[in-house]
C-alpha atoms as a PDB file:
ATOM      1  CA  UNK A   1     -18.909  32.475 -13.635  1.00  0.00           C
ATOM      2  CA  UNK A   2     -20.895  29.968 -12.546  1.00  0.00           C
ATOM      3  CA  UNK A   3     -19.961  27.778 -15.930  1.00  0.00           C
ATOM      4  CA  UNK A   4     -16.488  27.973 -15.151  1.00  0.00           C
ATOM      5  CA  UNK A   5     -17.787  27.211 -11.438  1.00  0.00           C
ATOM      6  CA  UNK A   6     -19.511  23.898 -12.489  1.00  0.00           C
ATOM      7  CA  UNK A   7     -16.833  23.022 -15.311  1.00  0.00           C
ATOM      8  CA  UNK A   8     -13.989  23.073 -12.491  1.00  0.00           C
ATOM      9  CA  UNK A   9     -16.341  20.592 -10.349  1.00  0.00           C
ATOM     10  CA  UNK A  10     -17.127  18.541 -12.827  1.00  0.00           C
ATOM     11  CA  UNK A  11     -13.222  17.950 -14.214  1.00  0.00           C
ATOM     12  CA  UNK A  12     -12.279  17.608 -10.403  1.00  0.00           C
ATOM     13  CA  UNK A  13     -14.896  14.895 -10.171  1.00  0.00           C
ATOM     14  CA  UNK A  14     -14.027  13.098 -13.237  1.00  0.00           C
ATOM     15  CA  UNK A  15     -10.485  13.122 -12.013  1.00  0.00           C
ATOM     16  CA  UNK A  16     -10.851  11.358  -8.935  1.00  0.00           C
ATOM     17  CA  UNK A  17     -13.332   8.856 -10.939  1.00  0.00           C
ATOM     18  CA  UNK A  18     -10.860   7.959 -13.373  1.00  0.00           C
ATOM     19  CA  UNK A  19      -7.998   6.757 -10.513  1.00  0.00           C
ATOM     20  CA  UNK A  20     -11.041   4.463  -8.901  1.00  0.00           C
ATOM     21  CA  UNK A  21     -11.028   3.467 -12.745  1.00  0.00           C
ATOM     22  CA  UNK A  22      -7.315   2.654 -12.870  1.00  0.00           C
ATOM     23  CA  UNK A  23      -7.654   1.320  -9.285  1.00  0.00           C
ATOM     24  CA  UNK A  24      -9.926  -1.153 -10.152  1.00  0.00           C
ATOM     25  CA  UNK A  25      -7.570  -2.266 -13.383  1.00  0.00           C
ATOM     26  CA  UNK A  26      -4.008  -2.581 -11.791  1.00  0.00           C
ATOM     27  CA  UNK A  27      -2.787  -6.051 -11.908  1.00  0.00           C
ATOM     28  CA  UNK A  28       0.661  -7.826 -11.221  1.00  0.00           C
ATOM     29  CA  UNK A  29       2.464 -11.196 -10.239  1.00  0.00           C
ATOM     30  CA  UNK A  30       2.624 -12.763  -6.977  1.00  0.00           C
ATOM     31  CA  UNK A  31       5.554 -13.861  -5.877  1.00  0.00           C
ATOM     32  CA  UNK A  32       3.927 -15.712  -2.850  1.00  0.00           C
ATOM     33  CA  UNK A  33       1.648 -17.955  -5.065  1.00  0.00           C
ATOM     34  CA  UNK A  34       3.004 -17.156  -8.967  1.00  0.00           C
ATOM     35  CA  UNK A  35      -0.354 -15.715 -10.116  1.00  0.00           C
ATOM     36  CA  UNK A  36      -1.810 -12.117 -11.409  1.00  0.00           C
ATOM     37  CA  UNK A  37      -3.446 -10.664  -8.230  1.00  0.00           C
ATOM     38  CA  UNK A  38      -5.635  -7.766  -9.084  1.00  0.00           C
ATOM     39  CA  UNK A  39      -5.964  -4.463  -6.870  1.00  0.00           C
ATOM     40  CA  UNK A  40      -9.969  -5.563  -5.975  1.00  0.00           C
ATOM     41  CA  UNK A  41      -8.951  -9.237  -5.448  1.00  0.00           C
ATOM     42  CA  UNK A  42      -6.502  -7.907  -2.091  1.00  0.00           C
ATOM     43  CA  UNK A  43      -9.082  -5.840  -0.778  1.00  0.00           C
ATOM     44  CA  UNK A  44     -11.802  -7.152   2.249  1.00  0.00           C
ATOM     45  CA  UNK A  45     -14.704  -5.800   3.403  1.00  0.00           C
ATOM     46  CA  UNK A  46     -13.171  -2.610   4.906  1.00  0.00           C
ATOM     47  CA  UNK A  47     -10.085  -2.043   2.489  1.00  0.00           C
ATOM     48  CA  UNK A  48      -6.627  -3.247   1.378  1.00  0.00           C
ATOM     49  CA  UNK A  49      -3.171  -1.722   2.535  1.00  0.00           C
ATOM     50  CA  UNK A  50      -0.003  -1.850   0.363  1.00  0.00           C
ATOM     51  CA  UNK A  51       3.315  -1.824   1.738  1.00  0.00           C
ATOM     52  CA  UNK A  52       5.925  -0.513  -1.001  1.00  0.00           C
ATOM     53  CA  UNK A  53       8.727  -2.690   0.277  1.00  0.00           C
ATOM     54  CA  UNK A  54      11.985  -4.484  -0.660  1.00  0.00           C
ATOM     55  CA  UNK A  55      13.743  -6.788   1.694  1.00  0.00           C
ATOM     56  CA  UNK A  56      16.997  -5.204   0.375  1.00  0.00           C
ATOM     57  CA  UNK A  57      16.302  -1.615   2.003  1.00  0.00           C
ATOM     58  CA  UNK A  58      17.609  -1.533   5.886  1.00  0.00           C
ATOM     59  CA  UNK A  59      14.526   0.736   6.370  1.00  0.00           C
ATOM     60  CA  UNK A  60      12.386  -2.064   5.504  1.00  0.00           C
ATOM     61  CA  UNK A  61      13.919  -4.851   7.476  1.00  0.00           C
ATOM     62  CA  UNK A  62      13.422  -2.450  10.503  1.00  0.00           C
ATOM     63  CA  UNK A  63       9.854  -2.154  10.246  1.00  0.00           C
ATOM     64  CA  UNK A  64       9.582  -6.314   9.531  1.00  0.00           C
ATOM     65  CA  UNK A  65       7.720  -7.199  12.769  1.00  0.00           C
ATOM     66  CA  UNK A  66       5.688  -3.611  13.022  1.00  0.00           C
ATOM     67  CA  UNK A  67       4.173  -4.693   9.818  1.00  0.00           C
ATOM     68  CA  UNK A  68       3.316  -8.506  10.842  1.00  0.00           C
ATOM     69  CA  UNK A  69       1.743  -6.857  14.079  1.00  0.00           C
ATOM     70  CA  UNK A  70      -0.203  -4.606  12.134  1.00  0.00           C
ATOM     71  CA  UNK A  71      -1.441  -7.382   9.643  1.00  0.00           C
ATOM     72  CA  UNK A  72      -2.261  -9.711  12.425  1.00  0.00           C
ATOM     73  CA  UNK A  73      -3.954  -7.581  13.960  1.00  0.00           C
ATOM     74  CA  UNK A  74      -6.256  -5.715  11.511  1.00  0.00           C
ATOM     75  CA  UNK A  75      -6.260  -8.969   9.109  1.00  0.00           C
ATOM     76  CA  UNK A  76      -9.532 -10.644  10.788  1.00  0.00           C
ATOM     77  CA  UNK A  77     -11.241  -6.826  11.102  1.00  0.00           C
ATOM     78  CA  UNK A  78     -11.859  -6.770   7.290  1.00  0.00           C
ATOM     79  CA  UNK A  79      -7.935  -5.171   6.228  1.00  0.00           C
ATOM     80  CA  UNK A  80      -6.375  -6.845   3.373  1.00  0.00           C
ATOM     81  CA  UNK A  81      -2.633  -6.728   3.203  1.00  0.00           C
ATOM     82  CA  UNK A  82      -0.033  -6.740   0.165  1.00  0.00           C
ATOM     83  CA  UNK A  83       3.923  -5.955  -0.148  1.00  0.00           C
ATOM     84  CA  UNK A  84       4.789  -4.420  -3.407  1.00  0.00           C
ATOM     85  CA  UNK A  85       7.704  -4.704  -4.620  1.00  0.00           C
ATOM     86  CA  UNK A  86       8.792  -1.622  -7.331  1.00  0.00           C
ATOM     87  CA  UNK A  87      11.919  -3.173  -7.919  1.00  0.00           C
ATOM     88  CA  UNK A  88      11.747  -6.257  -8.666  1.00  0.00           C
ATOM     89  CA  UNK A  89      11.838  -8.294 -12.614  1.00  0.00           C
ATOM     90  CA  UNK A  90       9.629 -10.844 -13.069  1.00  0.00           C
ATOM     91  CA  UNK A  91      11.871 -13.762 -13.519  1.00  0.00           C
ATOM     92  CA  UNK A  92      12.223 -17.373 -12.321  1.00  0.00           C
ATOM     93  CA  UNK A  93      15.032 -16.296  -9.835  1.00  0.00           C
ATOM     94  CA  UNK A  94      13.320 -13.251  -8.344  1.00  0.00           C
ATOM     95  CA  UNK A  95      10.053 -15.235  -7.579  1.00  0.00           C
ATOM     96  CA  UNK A  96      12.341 -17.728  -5.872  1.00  0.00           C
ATOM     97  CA  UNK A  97      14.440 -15.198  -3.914  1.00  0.00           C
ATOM     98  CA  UNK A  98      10.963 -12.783  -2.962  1.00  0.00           C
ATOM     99  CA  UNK A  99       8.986 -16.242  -2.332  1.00  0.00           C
ATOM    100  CA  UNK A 100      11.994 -17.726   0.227  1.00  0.00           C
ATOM    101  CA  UNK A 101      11.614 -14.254   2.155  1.00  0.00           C
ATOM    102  CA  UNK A 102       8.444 -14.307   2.639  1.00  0.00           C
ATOM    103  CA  UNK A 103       8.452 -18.199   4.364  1.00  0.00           C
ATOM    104  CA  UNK A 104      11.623 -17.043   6.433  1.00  0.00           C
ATOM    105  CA  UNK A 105      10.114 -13.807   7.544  1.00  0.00           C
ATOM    106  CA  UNK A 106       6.781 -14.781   8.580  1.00  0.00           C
ATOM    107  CA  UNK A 107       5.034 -12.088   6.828  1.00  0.00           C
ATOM    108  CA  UNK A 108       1.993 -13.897   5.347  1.00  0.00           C
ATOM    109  CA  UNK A 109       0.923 -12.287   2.771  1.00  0.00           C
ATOM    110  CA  UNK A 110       0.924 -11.291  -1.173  1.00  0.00           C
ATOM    111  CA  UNK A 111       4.253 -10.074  -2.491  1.00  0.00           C
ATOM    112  CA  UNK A 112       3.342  -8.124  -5.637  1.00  0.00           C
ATOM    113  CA  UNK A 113       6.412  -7.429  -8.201  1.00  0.00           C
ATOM    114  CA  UNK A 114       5.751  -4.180 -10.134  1.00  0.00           C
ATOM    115  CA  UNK A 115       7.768  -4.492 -12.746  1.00  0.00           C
ATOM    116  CA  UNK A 116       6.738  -1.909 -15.010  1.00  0.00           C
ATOM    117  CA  UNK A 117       6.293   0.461 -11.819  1.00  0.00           C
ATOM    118  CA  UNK A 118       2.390   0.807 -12.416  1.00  0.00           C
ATOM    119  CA  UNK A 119       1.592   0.642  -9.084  1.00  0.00           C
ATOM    120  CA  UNK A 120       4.487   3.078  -8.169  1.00  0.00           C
ATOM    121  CA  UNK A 121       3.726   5.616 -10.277  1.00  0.00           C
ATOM    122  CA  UNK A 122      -0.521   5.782 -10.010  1.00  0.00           C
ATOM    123  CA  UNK A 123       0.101   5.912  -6.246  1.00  0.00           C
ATOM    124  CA  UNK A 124       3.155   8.337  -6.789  1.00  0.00           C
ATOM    125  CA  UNK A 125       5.059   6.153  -3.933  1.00  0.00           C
ATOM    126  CA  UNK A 126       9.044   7.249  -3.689  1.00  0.00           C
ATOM    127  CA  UNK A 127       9.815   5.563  -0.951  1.00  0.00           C
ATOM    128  CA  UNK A 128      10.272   1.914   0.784  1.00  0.00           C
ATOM    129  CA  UNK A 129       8.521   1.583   3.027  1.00  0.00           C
ATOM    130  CA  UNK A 130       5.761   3.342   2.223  1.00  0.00           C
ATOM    131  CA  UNK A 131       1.995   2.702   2.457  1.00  0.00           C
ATOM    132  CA  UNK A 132      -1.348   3.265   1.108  1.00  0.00           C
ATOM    133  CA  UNK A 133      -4.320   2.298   2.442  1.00  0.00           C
ATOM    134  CA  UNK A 134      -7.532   2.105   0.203  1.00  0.00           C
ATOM    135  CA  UNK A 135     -11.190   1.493   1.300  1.00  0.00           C
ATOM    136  CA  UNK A 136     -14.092   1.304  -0.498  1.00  0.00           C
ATOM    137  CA  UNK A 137     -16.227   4.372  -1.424  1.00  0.00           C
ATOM    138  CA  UNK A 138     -18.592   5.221  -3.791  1.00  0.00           C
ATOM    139  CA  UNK A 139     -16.777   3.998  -7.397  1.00  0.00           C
ATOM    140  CA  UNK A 140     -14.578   1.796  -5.938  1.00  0.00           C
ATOM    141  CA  UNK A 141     -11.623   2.020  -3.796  1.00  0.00           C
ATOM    142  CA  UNK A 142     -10.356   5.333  -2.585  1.00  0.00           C
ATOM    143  CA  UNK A 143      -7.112   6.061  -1.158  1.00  0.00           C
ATOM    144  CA  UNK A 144      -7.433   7.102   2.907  1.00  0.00           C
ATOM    145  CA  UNK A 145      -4.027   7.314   3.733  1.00  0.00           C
ATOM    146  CA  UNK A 146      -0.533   7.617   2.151  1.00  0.00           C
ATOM    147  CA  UNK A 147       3.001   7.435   4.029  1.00  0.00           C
ATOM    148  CA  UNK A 148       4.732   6.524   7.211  1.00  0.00           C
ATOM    149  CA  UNK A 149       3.972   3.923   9.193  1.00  0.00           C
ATOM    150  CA  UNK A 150       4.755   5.827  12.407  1.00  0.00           C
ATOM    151  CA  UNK A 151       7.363   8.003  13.221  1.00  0.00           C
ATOM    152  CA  UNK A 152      10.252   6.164  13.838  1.00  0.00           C
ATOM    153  CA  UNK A 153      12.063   4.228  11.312  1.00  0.00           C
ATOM    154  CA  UNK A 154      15.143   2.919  13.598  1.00  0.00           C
ATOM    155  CA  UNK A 155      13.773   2.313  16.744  1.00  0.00           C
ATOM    156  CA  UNK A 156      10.068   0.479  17.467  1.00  0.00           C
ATOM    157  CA  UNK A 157      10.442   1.232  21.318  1.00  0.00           C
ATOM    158  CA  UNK A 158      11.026   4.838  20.432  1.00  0.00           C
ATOM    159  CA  UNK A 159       7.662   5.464  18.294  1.00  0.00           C
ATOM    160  CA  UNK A 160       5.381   8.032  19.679  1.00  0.00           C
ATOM    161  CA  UNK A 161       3.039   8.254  16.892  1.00  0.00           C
ATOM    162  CA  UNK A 162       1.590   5.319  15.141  1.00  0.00           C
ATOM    163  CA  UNK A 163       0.502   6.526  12.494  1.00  0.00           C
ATOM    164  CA  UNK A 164      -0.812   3.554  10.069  1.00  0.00           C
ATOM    165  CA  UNK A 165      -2.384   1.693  12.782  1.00  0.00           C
ATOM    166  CA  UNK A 166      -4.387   4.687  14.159  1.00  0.00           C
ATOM    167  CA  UNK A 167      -5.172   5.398  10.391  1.00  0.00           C
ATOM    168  CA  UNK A 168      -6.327   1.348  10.731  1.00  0.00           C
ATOM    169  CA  UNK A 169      -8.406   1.793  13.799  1.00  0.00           C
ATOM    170  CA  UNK A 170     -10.269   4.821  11.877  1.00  0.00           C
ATOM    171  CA  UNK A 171     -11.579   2.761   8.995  1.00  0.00           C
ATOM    172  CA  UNK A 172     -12.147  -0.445  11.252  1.00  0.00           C
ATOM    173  CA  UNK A 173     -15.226   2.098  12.886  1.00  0.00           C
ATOM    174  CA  UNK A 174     -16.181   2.950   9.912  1.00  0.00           C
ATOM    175  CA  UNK A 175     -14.573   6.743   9.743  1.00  0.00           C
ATOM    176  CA  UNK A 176     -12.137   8.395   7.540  1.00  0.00           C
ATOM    177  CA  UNK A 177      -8.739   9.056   8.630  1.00  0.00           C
ATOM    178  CA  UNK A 178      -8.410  11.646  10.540  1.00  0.00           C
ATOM    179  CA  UNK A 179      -4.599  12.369   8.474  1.00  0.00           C
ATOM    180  CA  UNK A 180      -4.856  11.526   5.714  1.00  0.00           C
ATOM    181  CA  UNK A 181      -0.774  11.771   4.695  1.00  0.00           C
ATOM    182  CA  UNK A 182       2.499  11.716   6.391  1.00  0.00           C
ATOM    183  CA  UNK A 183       5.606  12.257   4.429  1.00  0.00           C
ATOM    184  CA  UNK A 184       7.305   8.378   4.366  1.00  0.00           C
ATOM    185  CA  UNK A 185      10.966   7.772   5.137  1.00  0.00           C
ATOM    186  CA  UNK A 186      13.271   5.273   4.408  1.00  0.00           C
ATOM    187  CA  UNK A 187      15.371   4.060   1.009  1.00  0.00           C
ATOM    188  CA  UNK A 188      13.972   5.948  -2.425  1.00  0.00           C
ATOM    189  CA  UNK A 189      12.417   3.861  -4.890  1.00  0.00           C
ATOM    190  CA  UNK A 190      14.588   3.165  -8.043  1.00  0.00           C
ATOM    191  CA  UNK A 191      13.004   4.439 -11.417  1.00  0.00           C
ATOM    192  CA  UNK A 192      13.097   2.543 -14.358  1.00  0.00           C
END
């Protein structure tokens, strides 16, 4: 019993090191500055948090200035900050379009295009917007959080629970999240 004890540990543990593994290897195109930004390269001192997001989703549009609040705000405590994009093609005209909306919406910083949906598939992501915040742990970076920014989509004045940014607040003292998930809403992500 205790074999089967120890076996189930040890392929539980191997498990969990193997996504730090493919954490630590995901790669893809900014659209921002037209060069491969690793997972480890977007991450400060106390993490990284990835917003799967397309500016064609009304969902996403809505939560525009929530997420430049959030970014300036958490930016100079040690958060990095990245959009993903799970729909996008890397091509000449998609840079240019992705690139133009980032200068018009103010939102300063990396635009990732996964065009082979690596990112969207390790993090099992389904939905735009939805985020994942990593911080570092003992092989590398571990997710914290996965979902909803709070819990209202449609209307900022209306949110009651903030969930991302009390997630945030967590990590900046140096403690886990005390939720670790919240079911995201907004468009579903396209599967290729």
């Amino acid at each position: 019993m205790k074999f089967i004890f120890v076996s189930f540990l040890l392929l539980i543990g191997l498990r969990f090191t193997s996504y730090s593994q493919n954490y630590n290897q995901l790669a893809a195109t900014d659209a921002v500055s037209n060069s491969l930004k690793t997972l480890p390269s977007l991450a400060k001192e106390k993490g990284v948090v990835l917003i799967f997001y397309d500016p064609s989703c009304p969902f996403a549009k809505l939560y525009e200035s929530r997420i430049k609040a959030l970014a300036n705000k958490f930016q100079g405590q040690g958060m990095g900050f990245a959009l993903i994009n799970p729909q996008a093609q890397n091509s000449e005209s998609e840079l240019t379009r992705l690139r133009t909306y980032i200068d018009e919406s103010g939102l300063n910083m990396p635009y990732l295009m996964d065009e082979k949906q690596q990112w969207t598939q390790l993090f099992q992501s389904s939905k735009i917007p939805e985020v994942i915040l990593l911080i570092p742990g003992k092989s590398g970076l571990e997710l914290a959080y996965k979902g909803a920014l709070d819990n209202n989509a449609q209307v900022e004045g209306a949110v009651t629970e903030k969930y991302l940014e009390i997630a945030l607040i967590q990590v900046v003292r140096g403690e886990k999240p005390a939720v670790p998930q919240v079911r995201a809403v907004g468009c579903n992500i396209r599967t290729y």
